[in-house]
C-alpha atoms as a PDB file:
ATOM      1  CA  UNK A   1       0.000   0.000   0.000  1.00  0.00           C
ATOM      2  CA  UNK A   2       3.114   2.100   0.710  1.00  0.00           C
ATOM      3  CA  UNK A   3       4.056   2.072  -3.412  1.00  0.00           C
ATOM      4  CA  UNK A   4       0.208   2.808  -4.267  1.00  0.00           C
ATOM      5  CA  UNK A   5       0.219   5.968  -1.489  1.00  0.00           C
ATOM      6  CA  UNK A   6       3.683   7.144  -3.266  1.00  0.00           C
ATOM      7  CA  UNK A   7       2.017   6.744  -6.862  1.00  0.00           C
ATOM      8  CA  UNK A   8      -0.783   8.609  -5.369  1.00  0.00           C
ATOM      9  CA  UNK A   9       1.151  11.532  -4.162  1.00  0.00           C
ATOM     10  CA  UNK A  10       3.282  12.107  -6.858  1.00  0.00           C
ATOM     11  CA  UNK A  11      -0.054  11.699 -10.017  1.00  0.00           C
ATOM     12  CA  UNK A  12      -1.583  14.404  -7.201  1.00  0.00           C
ATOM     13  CA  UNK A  13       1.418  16.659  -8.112  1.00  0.00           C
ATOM     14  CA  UNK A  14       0.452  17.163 -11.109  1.00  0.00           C
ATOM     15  CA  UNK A  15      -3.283  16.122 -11.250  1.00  0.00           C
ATOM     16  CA  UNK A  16      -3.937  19.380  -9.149  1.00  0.00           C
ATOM     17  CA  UNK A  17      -3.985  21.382 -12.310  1.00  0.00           C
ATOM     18  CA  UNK A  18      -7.745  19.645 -12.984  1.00  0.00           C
ATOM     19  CA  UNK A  19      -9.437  20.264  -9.405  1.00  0.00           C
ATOM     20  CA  UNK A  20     -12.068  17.800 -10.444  1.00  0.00           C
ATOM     21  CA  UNK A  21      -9.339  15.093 -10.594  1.00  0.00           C
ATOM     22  CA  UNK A  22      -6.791  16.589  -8.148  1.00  0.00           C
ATOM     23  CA  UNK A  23      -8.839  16.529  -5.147  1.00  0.00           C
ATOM     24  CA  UNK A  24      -9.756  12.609  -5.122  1.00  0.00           C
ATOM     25  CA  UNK A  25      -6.495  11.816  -5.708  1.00  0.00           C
ATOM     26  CA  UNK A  26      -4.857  13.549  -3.210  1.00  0.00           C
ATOM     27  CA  UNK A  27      -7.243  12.639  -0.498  1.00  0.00           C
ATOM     28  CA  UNK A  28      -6.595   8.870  -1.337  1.00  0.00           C
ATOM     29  CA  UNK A  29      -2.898   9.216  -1.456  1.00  0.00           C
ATOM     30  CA  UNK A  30      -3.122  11.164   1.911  1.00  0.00           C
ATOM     31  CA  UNK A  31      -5.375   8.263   3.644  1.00  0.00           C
ATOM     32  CA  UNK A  32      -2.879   5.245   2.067  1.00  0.00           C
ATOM     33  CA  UNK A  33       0.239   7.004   3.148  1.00  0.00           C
ATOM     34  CA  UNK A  34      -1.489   7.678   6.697  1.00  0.00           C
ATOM     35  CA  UNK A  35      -2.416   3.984   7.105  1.00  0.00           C
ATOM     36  CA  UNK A  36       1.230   2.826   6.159  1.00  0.00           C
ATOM     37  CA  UNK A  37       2.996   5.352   8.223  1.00  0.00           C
ATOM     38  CA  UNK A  38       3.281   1.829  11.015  1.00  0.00           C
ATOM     39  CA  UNK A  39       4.803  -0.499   8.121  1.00  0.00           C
ATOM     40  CA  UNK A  40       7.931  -1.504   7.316  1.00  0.00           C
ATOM     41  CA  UNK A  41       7.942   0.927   4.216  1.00  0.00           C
ATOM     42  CA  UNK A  42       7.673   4.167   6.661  1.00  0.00           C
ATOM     43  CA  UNK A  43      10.053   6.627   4.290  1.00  0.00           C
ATOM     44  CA  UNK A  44       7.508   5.943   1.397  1.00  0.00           C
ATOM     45  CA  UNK A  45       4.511   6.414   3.460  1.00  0.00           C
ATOM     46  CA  UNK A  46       5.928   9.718   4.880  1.00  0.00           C
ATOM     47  CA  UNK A  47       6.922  10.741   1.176  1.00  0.00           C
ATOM     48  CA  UNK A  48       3.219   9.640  -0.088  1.00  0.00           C
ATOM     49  CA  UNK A  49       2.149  11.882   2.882  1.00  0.00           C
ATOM     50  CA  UNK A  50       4.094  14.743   1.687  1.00  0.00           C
ATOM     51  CA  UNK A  51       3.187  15.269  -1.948  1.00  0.00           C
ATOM     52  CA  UNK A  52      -0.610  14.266  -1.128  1.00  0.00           C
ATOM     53  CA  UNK A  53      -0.539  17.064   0.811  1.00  0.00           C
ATOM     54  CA  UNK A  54       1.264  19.507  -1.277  1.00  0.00           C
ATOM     55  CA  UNK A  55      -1.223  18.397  -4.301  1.00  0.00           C
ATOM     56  CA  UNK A  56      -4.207  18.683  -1.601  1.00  0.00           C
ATOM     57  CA  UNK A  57      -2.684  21.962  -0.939  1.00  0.00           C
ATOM     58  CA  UNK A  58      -2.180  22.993  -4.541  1.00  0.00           C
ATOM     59  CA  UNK A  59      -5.716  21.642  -5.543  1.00  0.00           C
ATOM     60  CA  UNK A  60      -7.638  23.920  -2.961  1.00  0.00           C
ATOM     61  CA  UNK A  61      -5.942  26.989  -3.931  1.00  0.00           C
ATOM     62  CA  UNK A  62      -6.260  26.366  -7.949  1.00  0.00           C
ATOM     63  CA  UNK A  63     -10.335  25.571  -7.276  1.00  0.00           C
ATOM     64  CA  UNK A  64     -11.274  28.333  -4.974  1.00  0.00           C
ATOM     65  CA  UNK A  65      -9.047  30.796  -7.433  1.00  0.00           C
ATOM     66  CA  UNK A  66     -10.635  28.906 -10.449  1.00  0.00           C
ATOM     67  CA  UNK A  67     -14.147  29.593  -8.679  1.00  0.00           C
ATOM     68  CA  UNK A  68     -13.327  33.194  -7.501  1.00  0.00           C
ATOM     69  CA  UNK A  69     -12.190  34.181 -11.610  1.00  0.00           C
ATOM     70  CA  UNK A  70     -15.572  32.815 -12.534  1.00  0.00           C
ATOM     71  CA  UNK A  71     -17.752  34.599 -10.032  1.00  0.00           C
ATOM     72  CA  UNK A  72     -16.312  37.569 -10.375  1.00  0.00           C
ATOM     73  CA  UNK A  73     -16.296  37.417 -14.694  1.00  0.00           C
ATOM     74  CA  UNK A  74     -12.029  37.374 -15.022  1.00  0.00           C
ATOM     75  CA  UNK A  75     -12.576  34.493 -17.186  1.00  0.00           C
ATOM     76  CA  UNK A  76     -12.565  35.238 -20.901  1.00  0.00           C
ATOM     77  CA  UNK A  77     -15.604  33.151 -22.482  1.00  0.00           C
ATOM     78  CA  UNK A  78     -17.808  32.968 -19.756  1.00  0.00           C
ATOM     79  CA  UNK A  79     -20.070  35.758 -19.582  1.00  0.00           C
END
């Protein structure tokens, strides 16, 4: 579970470009990593931890951005 968490994190590095596919994967990276923190394959689970986080992070800021452009008509196309 430790590789799949590490996978995870580091598609959620760049999958937080595309909220709509950044957020799920983040938050499942983030719960594998957390459940193999007690493993034998600790380093990977705290890496998987890390980026999950970061694209978590990264995901959150580019929706509520993404949202705020469209409410407030700075997106070209859309009103």
């Amino acid at each position: 579970m430790a590789i799949a968490a590490l996978v995870l994190g580091i598609v959620s590095l760049l999958a937080w470009l595309l909220p709509i596919v950044g957020l799920p994967v983040s938050i499942v990276g983030l719960v594998l990593g957390i459940k193999t923190v007690k493993s034998e394959k600790k380093a990977m689970a705290i890496a998987a931890i890390i980026m999950s986080s970061i694209g978590l992070v990264l995901t959150i800021i580019n929706g509520a951005l993404g949202a705020y452009m469209a409410v407030t008509g700075q997106i070209p196309g859309l009103g």
